[in-house]
C-alpha atoms as a PDB file:
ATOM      1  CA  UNK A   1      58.500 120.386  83.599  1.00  0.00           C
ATOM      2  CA  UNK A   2      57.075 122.938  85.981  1.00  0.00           C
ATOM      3  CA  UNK A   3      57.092 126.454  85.866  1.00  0.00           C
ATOM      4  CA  UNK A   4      55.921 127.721  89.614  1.00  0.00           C
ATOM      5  CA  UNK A   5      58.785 126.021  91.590  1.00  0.00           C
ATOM      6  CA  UNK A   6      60.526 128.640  93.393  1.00  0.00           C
ATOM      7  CA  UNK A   7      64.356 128.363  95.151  1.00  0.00           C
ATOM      8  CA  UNK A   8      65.119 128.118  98.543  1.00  0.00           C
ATOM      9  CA  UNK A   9      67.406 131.538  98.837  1.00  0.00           C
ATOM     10  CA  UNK A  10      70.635 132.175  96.118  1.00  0.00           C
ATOM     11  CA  UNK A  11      72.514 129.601  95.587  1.00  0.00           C
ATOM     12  CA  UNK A  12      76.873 130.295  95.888  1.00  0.00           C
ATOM     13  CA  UNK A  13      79.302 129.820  93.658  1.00  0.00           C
ATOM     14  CA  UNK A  14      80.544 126.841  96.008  1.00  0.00           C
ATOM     15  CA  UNK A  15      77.204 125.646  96.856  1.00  0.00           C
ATOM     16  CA  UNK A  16      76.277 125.474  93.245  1.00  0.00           C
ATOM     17  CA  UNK A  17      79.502 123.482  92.410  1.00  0.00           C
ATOM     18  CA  UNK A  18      79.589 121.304  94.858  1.00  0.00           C
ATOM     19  CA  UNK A  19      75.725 120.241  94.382  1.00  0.00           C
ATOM     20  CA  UNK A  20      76.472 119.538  90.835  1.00  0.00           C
ATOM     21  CA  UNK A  21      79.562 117.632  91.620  1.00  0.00           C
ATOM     22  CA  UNK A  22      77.216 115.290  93.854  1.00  0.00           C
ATOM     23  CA  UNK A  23      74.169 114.848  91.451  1.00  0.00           C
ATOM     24  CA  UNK A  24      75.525 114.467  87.971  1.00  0.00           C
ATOM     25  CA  UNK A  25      77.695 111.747  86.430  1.00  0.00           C
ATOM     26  CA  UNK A  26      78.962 110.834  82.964  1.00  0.00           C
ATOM     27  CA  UNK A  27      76.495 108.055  82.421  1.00  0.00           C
ATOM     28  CA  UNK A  28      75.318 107.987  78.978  1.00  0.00           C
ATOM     29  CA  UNK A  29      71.403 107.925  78.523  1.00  0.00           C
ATOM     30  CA  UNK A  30      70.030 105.309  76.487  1.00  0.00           C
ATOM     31  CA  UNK A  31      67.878 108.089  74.712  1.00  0.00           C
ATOM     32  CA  UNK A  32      70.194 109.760  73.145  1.00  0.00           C
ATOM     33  CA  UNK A  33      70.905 107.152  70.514  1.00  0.00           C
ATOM     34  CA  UNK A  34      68.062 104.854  71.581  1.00  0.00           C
ATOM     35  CA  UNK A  35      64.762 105.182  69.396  1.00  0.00           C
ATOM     36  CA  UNK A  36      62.594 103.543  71.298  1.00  0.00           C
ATOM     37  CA  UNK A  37      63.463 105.713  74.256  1.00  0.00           C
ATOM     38  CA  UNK A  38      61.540 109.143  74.278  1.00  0.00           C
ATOM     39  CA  UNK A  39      63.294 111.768  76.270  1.00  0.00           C
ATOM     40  CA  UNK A  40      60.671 112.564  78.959  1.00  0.00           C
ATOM     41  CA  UNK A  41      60.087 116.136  79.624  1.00  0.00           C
ATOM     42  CA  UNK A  42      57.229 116.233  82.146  1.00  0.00           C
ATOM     43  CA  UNK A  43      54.943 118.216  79.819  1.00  0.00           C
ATOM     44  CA  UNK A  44      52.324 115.973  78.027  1.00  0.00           C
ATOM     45  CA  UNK A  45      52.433 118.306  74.946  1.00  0.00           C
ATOM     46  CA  UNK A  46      56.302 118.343  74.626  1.00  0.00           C
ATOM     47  CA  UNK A  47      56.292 114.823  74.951  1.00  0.00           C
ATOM     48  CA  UNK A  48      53.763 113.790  72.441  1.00  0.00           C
ATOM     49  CA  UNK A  49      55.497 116.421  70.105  1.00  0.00           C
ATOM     50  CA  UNK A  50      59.027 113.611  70.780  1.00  0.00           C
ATOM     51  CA  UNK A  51      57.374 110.541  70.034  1.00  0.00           C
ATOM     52  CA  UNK A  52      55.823 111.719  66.797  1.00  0.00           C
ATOM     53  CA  UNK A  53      59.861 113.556  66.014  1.00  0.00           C
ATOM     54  CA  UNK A  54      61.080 109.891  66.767  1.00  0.00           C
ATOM     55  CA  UNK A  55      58.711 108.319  64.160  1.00  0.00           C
ATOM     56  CA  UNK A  56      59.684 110.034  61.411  1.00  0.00           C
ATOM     57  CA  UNK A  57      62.621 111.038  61.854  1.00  0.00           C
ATOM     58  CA  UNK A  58      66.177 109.590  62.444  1.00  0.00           C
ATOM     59  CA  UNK A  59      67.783 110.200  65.600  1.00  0.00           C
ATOM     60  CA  UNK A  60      70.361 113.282  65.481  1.00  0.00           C
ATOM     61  CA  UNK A  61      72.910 112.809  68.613  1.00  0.00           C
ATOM     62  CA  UNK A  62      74.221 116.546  69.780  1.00  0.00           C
ATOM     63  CA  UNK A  63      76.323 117.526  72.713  1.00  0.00           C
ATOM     64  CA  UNK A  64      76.582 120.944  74.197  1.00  0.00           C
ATOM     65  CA  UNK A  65      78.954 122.490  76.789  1.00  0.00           C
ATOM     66  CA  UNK A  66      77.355 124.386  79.978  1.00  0.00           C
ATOM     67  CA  UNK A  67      80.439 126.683  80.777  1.00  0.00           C
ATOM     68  CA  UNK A  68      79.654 127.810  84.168  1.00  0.00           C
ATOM     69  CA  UNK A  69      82.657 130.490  84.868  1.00  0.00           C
ATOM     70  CA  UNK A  70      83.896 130.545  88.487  1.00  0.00           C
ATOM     71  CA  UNK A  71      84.037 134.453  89.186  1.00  0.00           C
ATOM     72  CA  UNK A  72      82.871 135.243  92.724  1.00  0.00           C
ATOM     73  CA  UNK A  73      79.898 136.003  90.995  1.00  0.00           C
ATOM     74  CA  UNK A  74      79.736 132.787  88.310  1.00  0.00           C
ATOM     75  CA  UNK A  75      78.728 132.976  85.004  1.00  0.00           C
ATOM     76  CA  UNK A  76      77.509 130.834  81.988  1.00  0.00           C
ATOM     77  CA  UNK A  77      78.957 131.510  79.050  1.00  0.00           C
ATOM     78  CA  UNK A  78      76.681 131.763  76.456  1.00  0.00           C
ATOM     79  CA  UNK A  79      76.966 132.323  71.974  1.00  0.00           C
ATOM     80  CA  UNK A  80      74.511 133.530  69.498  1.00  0.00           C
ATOM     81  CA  UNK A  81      74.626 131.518  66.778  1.00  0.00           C
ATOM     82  CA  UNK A  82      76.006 133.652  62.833  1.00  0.00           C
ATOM     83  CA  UNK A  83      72.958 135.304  61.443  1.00  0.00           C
ATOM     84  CA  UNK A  84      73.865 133.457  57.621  1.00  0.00           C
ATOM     85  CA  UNK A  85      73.032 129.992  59.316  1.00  0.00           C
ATOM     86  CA  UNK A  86      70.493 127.820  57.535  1.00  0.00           C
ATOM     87  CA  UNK A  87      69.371 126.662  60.863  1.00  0.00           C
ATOM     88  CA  UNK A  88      68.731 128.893  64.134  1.00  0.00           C
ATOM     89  CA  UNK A  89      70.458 131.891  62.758  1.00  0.00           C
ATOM     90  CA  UNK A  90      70.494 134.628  65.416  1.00  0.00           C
ATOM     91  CA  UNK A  91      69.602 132.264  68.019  1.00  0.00           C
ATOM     92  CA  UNK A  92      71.180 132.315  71.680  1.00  0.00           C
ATOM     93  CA  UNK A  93      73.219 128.645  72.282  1.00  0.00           C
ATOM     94  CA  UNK A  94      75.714 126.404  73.968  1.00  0.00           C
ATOM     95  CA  UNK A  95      78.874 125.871  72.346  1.00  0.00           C
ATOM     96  CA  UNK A  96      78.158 122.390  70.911  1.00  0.00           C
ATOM     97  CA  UNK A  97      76.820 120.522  67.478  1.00  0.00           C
ATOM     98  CA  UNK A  98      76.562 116.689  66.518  1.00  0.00           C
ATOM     99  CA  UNK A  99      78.366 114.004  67.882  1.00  0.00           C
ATOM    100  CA  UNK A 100      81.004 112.725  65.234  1.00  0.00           C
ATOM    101  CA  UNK A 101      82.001 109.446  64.589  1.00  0.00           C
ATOM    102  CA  UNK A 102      85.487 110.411  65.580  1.00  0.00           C
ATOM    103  CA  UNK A 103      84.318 111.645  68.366  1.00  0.00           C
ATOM    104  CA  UNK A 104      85.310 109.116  72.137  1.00  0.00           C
ATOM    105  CA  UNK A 105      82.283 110.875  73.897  1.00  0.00           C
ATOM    106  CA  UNK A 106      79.454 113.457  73.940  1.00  0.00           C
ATOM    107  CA  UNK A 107      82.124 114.992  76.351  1.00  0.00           C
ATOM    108  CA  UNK A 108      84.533 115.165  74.099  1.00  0.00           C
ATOM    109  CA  UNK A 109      82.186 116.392  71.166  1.00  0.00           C
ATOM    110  CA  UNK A 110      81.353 119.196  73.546  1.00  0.00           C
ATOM    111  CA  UNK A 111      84.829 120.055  74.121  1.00  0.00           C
ATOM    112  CA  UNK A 112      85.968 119.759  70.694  1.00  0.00           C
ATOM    113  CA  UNK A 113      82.979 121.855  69.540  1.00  0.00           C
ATOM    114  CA  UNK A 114      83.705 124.814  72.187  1.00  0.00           C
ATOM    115  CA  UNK A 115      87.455 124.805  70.985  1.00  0.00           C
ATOM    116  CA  UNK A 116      85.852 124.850  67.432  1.00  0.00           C
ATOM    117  CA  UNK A 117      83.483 127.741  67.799  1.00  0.00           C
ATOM    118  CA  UNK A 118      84.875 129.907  70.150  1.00  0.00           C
ATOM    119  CA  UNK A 119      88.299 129.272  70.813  1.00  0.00           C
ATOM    120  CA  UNK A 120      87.354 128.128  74.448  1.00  0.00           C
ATOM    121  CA  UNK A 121      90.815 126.211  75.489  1.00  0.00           C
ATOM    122  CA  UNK A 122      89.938 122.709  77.422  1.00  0.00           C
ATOM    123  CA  UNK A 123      92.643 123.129  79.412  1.00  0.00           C
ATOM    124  CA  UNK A 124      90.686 125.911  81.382  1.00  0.00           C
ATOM    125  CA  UNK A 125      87.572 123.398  81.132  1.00  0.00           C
ATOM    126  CA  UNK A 126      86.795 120.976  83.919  1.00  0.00           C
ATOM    127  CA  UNK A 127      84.034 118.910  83.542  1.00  0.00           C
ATOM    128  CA  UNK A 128      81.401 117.680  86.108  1.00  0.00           C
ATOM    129  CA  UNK A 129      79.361 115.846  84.219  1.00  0.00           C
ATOM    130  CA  UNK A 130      75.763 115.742  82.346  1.00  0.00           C
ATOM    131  CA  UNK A 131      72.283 116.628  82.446  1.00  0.00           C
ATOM    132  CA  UNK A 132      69.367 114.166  81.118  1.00  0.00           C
ATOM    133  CA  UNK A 133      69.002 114.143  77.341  1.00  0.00           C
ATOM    134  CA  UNK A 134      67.368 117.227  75.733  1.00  0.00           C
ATOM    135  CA  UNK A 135      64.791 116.178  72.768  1.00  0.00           C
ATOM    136  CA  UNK A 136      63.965 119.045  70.223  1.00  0.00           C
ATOM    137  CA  UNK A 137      61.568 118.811  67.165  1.00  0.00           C
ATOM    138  CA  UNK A 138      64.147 119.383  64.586  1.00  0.00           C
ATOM    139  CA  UNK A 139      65.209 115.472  66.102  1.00  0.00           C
ATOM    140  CA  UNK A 140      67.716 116.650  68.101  1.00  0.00           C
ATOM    141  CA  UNK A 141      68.867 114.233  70.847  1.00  0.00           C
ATOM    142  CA  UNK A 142      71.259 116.922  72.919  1.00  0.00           C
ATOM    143  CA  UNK A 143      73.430 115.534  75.470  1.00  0.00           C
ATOM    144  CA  UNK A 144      74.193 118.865  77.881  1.00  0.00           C
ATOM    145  CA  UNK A 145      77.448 118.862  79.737  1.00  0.00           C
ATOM    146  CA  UNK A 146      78.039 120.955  82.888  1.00  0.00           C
ATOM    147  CA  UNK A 147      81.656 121.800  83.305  1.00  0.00           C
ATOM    148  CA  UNK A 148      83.543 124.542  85.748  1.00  0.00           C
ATOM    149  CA  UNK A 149      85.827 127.316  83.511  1.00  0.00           C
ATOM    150  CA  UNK A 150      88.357 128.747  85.110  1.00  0.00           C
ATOM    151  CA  UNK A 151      88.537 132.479  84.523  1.00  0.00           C
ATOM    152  CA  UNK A 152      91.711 133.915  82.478  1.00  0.00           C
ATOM    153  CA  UNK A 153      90.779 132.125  79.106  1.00  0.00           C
ATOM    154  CA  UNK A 154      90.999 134.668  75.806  1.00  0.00           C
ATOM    155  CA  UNK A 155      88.051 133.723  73.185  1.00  0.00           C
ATOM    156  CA  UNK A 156      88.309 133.283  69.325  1.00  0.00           C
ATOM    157  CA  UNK A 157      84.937 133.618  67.636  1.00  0.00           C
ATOM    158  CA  UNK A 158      84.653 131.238  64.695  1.00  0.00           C
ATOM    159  CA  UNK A 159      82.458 133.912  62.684  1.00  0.00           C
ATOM    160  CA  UNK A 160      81.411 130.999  60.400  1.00  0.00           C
ATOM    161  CA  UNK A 161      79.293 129.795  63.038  1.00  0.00           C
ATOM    162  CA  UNK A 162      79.088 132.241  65.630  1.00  0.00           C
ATOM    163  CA  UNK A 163      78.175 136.098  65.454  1.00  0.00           C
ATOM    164  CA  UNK A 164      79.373 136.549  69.728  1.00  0.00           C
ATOM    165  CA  UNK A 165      80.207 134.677  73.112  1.00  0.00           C
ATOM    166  CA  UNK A 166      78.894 136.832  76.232  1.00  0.00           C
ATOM    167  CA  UNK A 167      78.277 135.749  79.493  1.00  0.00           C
ATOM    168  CA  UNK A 168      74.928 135.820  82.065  1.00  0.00           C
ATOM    169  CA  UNK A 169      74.864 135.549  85.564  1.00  0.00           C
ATOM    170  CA  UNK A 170      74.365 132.167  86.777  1.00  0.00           C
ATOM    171  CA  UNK A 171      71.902 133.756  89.885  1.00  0.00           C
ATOM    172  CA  UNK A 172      69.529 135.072  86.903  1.00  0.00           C
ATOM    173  CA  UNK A 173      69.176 131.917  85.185  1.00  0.00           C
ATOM    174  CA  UNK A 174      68.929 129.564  88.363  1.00  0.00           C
ATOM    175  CA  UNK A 175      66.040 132.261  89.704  1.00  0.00           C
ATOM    176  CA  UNK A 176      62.352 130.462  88.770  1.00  0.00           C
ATOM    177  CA  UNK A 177      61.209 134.159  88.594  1.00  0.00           C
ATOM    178  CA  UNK A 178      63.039 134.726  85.322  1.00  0.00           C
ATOM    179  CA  UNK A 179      61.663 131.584  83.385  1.00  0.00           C
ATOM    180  CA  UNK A 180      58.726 132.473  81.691  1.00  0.00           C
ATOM    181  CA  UNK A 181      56.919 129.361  80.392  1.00  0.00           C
ATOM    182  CA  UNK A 182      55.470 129.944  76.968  1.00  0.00           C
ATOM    183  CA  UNK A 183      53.337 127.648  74.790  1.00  0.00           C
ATOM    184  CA  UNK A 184      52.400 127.184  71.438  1.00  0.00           C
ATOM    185  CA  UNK A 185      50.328 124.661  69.329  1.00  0.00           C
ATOM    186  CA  UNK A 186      52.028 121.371  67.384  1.00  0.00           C
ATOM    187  CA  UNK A 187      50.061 120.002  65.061  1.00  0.00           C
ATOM    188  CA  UNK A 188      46.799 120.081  67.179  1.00  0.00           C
ATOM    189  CA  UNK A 189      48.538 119.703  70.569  1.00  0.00           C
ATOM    190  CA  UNK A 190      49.719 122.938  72.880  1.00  0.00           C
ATOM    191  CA  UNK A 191      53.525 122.547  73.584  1.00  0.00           C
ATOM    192  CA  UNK A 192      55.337 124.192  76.254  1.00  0.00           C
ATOM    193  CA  UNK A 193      59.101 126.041  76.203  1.00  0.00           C
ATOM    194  CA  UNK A 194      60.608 128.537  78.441  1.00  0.00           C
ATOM    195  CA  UNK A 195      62.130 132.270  77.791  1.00  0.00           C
ATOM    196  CA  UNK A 196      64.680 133.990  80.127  1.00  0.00           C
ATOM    197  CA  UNK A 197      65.146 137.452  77.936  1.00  0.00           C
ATOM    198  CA  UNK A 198      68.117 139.027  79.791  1.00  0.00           C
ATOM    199  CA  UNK A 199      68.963 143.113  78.681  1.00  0.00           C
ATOM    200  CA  UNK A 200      68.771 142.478  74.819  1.00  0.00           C
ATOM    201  CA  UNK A 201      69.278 138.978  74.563  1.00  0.00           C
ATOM    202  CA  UNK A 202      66.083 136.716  73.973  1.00  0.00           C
ATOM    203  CA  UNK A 203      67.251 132.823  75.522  1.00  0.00           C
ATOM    204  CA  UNK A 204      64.593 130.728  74.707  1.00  0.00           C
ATOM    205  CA  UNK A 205      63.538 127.147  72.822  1.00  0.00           C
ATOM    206  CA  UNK A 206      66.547 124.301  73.890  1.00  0.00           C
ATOM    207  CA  UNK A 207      68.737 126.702  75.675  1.00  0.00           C
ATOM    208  CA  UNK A 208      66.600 127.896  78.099  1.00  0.00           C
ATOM    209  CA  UNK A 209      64.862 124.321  78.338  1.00  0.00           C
ATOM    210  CA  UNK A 210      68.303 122.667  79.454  1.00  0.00           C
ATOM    211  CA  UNK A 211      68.901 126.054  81.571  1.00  0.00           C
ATOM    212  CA  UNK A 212      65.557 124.873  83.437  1.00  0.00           C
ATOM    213  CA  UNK A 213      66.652 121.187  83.465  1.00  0.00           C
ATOM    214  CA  UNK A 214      69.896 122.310  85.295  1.00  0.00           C
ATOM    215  CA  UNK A 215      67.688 124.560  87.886  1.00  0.00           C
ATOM    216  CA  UNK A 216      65.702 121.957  88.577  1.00  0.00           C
ATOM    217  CA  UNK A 217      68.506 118.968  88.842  1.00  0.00           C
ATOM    218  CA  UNK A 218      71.366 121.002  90.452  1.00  0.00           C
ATOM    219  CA  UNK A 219      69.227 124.475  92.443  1.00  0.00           C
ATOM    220  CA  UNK A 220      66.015 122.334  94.095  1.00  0.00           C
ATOM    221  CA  UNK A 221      66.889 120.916  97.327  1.00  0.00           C
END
């Protein structure tokens, strides 16, 4: 994980689809139900912070939906999470939640959790396929998928789970200049997450960490 790579120029709506088209596949990971495989992160304090989660803790698959919008100018469509939730509450997201058992694929689990939170139709919803596994320290094993929305859908906000869906230009959070890399200490070790605050909205912890994953897989030459 590094925080001083910069892009070569903006990246277009075509470029940015067609680059992710080329790079990403629906290959599961073995760490996302795997144990003895520690999501690597590239930041020696993150990744000592995993191995402990995976030691006491069980293993918590997730899958979340990256709903890049195609408007001339594209968009990711973003939620923050219902301010009564036990866990997170307030907190800027992915559509997405745990992988069921009913569930055919973290694709699907992403798609069914989208419908299930916002309303987001998968008939608008066409998938390109995912990131590398995203380990949190609530033992989280998050599965991200990227997927191209075609504009014209009409929202319904589950307000069980979600307070709002909005949308942030993709250009903002593929520029390196708008992730600010933040650290705090983990039980004697300094850990590392990134922060994009954009107007009133604070993204930060996982969502802004997979944000940065999908800079750095699908924006870097």
């Amino acid at each position: 994980m590094t925080g001083t790579q910069s892009a070569s120029g903006s990246i277009s709506s075509a470029d940015f689809f067609d680059r992710a088209q080329r790079r990403l596949r629906f290959d599961v990971p073995a760490a996302l139900t795997d144990a003895g495989v520690i999501p690597a992160t590239g930041d020696q304090g993150n990744d000592q912070m995993l191995r402990t989660i995976a030691q006491e803790r069980p293993i918590r698959p997730a899958a979340v939906l990256i709903p890049v919008v195609e408007h001339a100018e594209p968009t990711v469509l973003l939620t923050m999470r219902a301010a009564h939730l036990n866990d997170h509450a307030g907190q800027i997201a992915f559509p997405g939640g745990k992988i069921d058992a009913t569930d055919n694929s973290p694709l699907d689990a992403a798609l069914r959790e989208a419908e299930e939170e916002i309303g987001l139709d998968r008939s608008f919803v066409e998938p390109i396929g995912y990131l590398d596994v995203y380990g949190t320290s609530f033992g989280f094993r998050i599965l991200p998928t990227v997927a191209r929305v075609r504009p014209g859908f009409e929202l319904a906000i589950n307000k069980s789970e979600v307070d709002d869906a909005f949308e942030v230009p993709l250009a903002f959070l593929m520029d390196p200049g708008n992730h600010q890399l933040h650290s705090k200490e983990f039980r004697g070790a300094q850990r590392s997450y990134y922060a994009m605050p954009f107007a009133e909205r604070y993204i930060w912890g996982a969502t802004a960490g997979i944000l940065r994953a999908l800079y750095e897989r699908v924006c870097l030459p």
